[in-house]
Protein backbone atom coordinates (compact mmCIF):
# COMPACT_ATOMS: atom_id res chain seq x y z
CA UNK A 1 -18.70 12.00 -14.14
CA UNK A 2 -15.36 11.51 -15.35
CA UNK A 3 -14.03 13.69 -12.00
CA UNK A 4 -15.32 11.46 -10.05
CA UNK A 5 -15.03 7.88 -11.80
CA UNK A 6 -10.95 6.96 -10.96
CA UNK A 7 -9.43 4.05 -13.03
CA UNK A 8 -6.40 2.14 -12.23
CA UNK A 9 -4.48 -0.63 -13.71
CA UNK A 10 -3.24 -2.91 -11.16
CA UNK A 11 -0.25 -5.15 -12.43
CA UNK A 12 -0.27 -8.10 -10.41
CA UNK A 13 3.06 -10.46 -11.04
CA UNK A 14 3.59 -13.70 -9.20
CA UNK A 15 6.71 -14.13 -7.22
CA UNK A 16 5.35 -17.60 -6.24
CA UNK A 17 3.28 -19.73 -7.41
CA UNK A 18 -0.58 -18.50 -7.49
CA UNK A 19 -3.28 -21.02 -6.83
CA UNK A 20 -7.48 -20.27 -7.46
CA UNK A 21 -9.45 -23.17 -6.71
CA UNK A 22 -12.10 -23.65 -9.08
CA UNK A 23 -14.27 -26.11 -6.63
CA UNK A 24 -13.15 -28.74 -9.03
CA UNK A 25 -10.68 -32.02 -8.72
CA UNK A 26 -8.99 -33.76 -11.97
CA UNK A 27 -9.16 -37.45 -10.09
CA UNK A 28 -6.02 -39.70 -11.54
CA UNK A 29 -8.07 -41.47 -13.85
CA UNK A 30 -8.23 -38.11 -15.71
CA UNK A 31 -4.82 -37.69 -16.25
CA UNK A 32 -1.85 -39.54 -17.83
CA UNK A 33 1.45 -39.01 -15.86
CA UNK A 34 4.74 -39.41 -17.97
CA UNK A 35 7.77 -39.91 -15.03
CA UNK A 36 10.33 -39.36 -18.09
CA UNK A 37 8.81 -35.38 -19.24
CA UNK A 38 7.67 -34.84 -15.62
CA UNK A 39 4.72 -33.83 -17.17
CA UNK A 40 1.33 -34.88 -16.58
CA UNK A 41 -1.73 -34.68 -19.13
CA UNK A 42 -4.84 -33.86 -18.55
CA UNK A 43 -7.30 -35.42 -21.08
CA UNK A 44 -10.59 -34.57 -22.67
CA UNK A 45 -12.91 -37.48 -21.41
CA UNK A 46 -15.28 -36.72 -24.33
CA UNK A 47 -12.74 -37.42 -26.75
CA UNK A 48 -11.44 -39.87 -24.36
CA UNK A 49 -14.47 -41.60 -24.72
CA UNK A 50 -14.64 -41.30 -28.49
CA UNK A 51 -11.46 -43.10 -29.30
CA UNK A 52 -12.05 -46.02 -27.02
CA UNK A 53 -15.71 -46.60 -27.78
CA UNK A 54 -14.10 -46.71 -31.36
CA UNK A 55 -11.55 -49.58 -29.90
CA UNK A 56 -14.24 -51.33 -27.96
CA UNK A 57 -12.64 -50.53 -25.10
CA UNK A 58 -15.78 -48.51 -23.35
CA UNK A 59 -16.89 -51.55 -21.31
CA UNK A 60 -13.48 -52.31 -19.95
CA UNK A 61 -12.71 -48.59 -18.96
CA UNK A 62 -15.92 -48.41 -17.40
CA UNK A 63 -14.89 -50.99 -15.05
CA UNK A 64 -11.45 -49.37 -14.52
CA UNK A 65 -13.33 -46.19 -13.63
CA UNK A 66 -15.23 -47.62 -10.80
CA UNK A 67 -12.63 -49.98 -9.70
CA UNK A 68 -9.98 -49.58 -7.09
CA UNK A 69 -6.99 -49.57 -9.71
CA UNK A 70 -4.42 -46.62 -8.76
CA UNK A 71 -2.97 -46.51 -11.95
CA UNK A 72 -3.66 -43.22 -13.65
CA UNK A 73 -5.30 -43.50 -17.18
CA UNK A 74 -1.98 -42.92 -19.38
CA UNK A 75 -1.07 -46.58 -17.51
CA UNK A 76 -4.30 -48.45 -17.86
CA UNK A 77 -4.16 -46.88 -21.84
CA UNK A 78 -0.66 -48.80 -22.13
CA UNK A 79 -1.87 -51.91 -20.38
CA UNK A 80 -4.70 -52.14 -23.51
CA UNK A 81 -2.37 -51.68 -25.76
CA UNK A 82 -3.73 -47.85 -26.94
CA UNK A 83 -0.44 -46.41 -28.39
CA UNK A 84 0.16 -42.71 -27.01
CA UNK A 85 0.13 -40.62 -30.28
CA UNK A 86 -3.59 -42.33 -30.31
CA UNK A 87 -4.64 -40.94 -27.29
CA UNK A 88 -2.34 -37.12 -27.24
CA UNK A 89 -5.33 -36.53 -29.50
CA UNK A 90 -7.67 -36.32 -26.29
CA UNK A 91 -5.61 -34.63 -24.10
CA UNK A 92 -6.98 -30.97 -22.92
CA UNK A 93 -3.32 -29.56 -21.57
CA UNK A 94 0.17 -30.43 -19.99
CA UNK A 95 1.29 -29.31 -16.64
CA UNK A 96 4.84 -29.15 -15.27
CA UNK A 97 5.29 -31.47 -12.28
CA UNK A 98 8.98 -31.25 -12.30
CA UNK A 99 9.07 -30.29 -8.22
CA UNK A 100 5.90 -32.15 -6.99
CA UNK A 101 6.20 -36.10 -5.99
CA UNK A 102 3.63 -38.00 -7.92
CA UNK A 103 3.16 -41.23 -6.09
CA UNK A 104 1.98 -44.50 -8.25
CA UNK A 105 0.53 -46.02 -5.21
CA UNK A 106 -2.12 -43.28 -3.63
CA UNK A 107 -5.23 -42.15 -5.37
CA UNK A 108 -3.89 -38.38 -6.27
CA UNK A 109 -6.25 -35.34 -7.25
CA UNK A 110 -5.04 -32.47 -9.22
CA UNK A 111 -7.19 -29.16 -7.40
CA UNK A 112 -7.85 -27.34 -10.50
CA UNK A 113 -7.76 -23.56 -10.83
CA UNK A 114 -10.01 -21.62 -12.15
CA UNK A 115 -11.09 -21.17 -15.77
CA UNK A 116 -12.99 -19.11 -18.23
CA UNK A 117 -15.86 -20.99 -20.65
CA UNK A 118 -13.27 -21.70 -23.29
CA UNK A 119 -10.87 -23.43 -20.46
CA UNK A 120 -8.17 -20.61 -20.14
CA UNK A 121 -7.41 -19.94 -16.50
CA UNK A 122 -8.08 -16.28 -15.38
CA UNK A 123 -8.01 -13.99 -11.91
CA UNK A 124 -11.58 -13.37 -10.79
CA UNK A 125 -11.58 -10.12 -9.74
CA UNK A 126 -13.92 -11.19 -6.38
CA UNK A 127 -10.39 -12.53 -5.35
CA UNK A 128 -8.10 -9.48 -5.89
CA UNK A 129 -10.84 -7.70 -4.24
CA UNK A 130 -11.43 -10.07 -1.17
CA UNK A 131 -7.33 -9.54 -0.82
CA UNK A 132 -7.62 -5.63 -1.13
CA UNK A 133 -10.99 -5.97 1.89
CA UNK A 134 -8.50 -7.78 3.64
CA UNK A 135 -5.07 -5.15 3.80
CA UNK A 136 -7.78 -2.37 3.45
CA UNK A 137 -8.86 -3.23 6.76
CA UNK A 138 -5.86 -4.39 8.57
CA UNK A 139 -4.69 -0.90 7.43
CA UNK A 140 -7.76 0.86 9.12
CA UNK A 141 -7.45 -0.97 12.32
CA UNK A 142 -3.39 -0.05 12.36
CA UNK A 143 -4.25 3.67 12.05
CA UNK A 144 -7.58 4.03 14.39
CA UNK A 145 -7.26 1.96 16.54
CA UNK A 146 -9.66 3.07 19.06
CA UNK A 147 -12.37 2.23 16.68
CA UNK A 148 -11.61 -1.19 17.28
CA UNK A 149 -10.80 -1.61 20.93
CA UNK A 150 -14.37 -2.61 22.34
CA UNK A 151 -13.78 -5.20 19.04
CA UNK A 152 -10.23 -6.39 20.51
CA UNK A 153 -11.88 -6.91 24.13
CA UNK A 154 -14.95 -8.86 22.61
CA UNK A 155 -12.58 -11.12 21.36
CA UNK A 156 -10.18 -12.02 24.32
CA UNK A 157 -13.50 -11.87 26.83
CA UNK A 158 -15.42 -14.56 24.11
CA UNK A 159 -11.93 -16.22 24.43
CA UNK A 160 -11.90 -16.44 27.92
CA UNK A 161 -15.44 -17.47 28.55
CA UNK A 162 -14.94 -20.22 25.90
CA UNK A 163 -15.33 -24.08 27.02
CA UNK A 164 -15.87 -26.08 24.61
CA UNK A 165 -15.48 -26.66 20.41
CA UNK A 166 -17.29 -23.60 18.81
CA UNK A 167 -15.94 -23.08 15.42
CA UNK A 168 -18.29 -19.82 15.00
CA UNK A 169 -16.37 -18.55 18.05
CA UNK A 170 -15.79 -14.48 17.08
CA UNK A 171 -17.82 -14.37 14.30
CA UNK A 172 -19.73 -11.83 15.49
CA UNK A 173 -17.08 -9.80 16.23
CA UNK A 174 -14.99 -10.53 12.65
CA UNK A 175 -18.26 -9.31 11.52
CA UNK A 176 -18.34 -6.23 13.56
CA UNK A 177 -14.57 -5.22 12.74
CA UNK A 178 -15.78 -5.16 8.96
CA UNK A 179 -18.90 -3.08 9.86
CA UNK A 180 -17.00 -0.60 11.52
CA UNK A 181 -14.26 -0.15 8.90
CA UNK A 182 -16.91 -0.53 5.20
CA UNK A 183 -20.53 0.42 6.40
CA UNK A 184 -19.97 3.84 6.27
CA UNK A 185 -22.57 4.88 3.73
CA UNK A 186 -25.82 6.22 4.80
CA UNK A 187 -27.86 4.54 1.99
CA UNK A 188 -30.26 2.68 4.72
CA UNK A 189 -30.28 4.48 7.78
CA UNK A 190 -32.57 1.85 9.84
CA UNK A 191 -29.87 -0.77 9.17
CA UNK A 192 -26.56 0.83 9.46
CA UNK A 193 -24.93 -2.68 9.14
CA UNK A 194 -26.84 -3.61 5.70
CA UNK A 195 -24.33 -4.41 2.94
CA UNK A 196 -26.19 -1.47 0.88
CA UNK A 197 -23.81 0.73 3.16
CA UNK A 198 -20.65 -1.21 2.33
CA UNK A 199 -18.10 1.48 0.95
CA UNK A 200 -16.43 -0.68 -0.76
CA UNK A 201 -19.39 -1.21 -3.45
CA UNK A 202 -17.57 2.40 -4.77
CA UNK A 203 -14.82 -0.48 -6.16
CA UNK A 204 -15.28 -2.32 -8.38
CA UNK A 205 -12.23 -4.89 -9.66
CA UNK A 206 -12.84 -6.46 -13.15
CA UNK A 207 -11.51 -10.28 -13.82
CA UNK A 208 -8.28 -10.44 -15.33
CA UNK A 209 -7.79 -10.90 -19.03
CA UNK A 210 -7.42 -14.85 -20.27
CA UNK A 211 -3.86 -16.39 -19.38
CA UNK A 212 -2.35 -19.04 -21.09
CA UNK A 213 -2.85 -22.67 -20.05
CA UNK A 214 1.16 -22.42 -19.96
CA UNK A 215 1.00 -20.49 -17.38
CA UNK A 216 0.30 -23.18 -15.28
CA UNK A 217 2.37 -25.77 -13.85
CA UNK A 218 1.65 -28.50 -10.78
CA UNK A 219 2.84 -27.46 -7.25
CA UNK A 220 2.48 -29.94 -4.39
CA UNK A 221 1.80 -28.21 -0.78
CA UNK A 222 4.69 -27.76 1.45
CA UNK A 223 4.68 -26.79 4.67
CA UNK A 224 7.60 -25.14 6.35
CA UNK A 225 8.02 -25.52 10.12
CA UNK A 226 9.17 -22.21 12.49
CA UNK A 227 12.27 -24.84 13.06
CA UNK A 228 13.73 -25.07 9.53
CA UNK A 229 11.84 -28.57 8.75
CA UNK A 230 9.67 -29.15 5.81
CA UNK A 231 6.92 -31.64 5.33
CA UNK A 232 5.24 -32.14 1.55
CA UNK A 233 1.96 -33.22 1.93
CA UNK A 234 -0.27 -35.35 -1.03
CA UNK A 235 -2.01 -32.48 -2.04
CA UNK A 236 -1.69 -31.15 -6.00
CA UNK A 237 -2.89 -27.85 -7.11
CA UNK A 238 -3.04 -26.24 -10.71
CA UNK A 239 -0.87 -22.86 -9.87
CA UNK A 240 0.19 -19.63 -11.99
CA UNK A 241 4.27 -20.20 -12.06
CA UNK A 242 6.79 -17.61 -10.79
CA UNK A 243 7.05 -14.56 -13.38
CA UNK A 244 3.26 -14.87 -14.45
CA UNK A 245 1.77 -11.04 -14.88
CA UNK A 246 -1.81 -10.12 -14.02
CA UNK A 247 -3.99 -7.23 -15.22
CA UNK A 248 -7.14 -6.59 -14.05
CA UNK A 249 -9.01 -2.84 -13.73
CA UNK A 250 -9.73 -1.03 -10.37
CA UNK A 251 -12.56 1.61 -10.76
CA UNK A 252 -13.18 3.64 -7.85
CA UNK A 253 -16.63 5.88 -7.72
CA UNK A 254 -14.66 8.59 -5.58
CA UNK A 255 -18.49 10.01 -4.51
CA UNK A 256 -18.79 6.35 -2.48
CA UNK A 257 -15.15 5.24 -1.77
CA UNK A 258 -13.03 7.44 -0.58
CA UNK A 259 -9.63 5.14 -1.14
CA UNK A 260 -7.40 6.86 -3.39
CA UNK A 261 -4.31 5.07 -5.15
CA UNK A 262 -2.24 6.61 -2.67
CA UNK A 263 -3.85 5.14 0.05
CA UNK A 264 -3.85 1.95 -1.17
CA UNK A 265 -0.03 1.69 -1.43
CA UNK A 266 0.30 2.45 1.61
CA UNK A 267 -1.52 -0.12 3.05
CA UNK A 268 0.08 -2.63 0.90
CA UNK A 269 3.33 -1.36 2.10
CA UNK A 270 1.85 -1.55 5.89
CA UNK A 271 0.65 -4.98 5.18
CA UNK A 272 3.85 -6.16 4.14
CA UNK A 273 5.44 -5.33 7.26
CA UNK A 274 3.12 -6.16 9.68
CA UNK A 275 3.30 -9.75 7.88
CA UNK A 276 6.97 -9.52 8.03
CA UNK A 277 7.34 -8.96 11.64
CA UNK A 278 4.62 -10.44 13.10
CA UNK A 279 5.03 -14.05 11.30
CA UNK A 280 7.49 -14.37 8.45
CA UNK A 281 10.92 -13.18 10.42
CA UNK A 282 10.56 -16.35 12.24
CA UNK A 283 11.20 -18.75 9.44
CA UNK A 284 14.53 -19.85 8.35
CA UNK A 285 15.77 -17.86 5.16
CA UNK A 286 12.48 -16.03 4.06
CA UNK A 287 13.72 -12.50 3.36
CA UNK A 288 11.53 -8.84 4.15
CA UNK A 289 8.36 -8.66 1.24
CA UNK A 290 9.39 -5.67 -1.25
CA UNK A 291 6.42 -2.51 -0.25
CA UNK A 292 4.21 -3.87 -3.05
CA UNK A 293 4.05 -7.29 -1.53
CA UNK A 294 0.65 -9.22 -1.49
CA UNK A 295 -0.63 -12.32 -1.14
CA UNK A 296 -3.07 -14.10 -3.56
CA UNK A 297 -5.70 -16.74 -3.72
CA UNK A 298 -5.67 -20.00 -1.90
CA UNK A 299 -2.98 -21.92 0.42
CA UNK A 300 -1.64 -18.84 1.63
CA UNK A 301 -1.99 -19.48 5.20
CA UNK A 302 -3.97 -17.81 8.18
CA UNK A 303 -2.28 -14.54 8.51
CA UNK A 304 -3.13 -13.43 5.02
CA UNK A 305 -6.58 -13.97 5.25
CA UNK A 306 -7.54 -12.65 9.23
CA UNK A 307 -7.06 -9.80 11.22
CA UNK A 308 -5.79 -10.76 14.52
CA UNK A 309 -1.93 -9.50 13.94
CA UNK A 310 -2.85 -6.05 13.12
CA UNK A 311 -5.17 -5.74 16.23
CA UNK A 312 -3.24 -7.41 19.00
CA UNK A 313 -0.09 -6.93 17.88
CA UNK A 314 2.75 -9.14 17.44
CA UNK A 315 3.38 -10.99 21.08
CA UNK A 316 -0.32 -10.75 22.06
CA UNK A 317 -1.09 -11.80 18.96
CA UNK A 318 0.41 -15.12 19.25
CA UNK A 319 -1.96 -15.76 22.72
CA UNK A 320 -4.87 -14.96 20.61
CA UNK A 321 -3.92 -17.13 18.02
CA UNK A 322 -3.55 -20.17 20.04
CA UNK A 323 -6.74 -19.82 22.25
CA UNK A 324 -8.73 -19.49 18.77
CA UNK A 325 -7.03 -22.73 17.44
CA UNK A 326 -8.24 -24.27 21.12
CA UNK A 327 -11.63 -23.29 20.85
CA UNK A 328 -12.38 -23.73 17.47
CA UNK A 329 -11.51 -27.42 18.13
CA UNK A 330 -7.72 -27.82 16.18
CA UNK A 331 -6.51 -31.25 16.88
CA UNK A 332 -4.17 -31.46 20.00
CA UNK A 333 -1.71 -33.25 17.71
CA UNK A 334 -0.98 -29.92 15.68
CA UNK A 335 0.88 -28.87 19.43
CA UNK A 336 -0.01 -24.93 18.71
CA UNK A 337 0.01 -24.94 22.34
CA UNK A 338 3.76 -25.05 21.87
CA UNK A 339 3.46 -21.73 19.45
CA UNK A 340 3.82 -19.61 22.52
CA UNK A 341 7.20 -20.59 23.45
CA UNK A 342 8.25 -20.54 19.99
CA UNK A 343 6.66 -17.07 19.35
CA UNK A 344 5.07 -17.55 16.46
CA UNK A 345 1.58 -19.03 15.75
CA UNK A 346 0.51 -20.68 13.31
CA UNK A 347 4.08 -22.52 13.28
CA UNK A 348 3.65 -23.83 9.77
CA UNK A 349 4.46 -21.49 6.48
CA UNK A 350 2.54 -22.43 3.50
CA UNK A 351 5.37 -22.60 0.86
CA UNK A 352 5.92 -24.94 -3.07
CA UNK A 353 8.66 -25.82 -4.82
CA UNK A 354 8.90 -24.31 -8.59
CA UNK A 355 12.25 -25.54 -10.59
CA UNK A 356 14.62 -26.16 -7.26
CA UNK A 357 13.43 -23.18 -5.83
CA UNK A 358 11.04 -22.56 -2.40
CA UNK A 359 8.87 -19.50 -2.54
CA UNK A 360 5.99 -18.62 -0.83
CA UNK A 361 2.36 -19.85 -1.88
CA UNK A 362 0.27 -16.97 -3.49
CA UNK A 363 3.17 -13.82 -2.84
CA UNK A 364 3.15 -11.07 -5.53
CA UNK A 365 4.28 -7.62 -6.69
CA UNK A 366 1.27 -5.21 -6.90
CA UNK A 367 1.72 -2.17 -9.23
CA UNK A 368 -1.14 0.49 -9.52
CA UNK A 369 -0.70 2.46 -12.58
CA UNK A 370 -3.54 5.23 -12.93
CA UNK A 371 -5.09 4.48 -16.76
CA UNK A 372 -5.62 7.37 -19.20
């Protein structure tokens, strides 16, 4: 058994901030902003609760809670005259907010990562191994191509013969591009595309271990234009800072999977460049991803998470690109049509600010270590 069960480490450190939604939004009137820290707190409502109900204040920040106010709750605590080393007592943690633009007058949400039972955030490994699917794949298509070539022609004829709006447009054939490259096993023969066949069910990725709710600081979404401009856009998420270092456990069952560690640096590598040249090299200032380069979780833009570069290619890509924005019914306002001429599509680079600095949303160095 032990011949055929391999286990890896893989070391997982972010070179930009790392977001993982958790579903869930802190609204403002769950957190106290402090413009002189740059800090914001996020409370415990329970206690919250507790201290006012022991001020008689419950009735009053009831009616703050489903009024319009846009004062956050640190604000409306000051306005009733609850001092703050009364109410520090109820706060859960502190984020950094040092780079994002907290604005008094809009209703702001905080997109919360993810987090264990006892409120630490953590990696789940169903994202690390979503990534993995992801350059596992765009790796396969790269080096047999002719597998997918009926796949590539579904798409551009489905293209073609679109109309109108259909945002399911090529789901069939995403579909078929993951049959061809996972369903390899033989477990049901009468249903070769069953997920019982899935190859990859031979990995298995464990969650990380508990980080450190100081680990986390607030990024605001940027997005940076193919022309050098950047637009920051009210949106707030909970994200792993720069320099933060992820474990979690890849066990292969070498009898069912047949990727070896080997194999999967490669791809990484391959990933990295494909990325490179097919999208990042036309952004102002955003150097070549190191071999181990990957991109993680959520806000990491289109190219990460699809497989249309490493099937069409980098100028045919673009085309395909743009007719899939059309028919899935993007806004005419977002001008992809102009992508082609500027030879890149999407146009927009999902980026955040950490401490002065730009860096790309979700980008990290991947390490596989084989474990004793």
């Amino acid at each position: 058994m032990s011949n055929i069960l391999k286990t890896y480490d893989l070391e997982l450190t972010a070179a930009g901030p790392v977001y993982i939604g958790s579903g869930k939004e802190i609204g403002k009137k769950e957190y106290a902003f402090s413009p002189w820290e740059k800090k914001i707190s996020v409370m415990d409502m329970a206690k919250l609760c507790q201290l006012l109900n022991g001020k008689n204040l419950m009735s009053q920040y009831e009616k703050f809670m489903l009024g319009n106010s846009r004062d956050d709750v640190g604000k409306w605590l000051e306005k009733n005259k609850v001092l703050k080393k009364e109410y520090q007592k109820c706060v859960r943690y502190q984020l950094e907010c040092q780079d994002a633009v907290i604005d008094s007058r809009s209703k702001l949400s905080v997109l919360e990562f993810v987090k264990d039972a006892y409120g630490m955030p953590y990696v789940p490994g169903s994202s690390v191994k979503g990534m993995l699917r992801t350059i596992l794949l765009a790796y396969d298509i790269a080096h047999d191509f002719e597998k997918y070539k009926q796949i590539k022609n579904d798409i551009s004829g489905a293209l073609k013969r679109n109309k109108g709006r259909n945002r399911n447009i090529c789901k069939r054939e995403s579909a078929a591009m993951e049959y061809a490259c996972y369903r390899t096993l033989n477990r049901l023969q009468k249903e070769p595309r069953h997920a019982v066949n899935d190859a990859m069910a031979g990995m298995i990725v464990s969650d990380s271990k508990p980080l450190s709710v100081e680990e986390l600081v607030l990024c605001q979404r940027t997005e940076l234009h193919a022309d050098g401009r950047e637009k920051k856009l009210n949106v707030l998420r909970e994200a792993l800072r720069p320099g933060t270092v992820i474990h979690v456990t890849i066990t292969i069952d070498s009898s069912i999977c047949g990727i070896t560690k080997e194999y999967l640096e490669q791809a990484l590598a391959f990933f990295g460049e494909m990325y490179y040249e097919c999208f990042l090299r036309k952004y102002p200032d955003m150097d070549m991803p190191f071999e181990d380069s990957v991109w993680l979780g959520g806000g990491t833009g289109f190219v990460t998470k699809t497989e249309v570069y490493p099937l069409f290619g980098k100028e045919e890509g673009v085309e395909t690109v743009v007719n899939l924005f059309k028919a899935t019914g993007v806004p005419e306002n977002h001008k992809h049509y102009l992508d082609r001429k500027r030879g890149v599509s999407p146009h927009i680079c999902k980026v955040a600010y950490y401490e002065g600095k730009r860096y790309q949303m979700g980008l990290c160095r991947a390490k596989i270590t084989k474990c004793q």
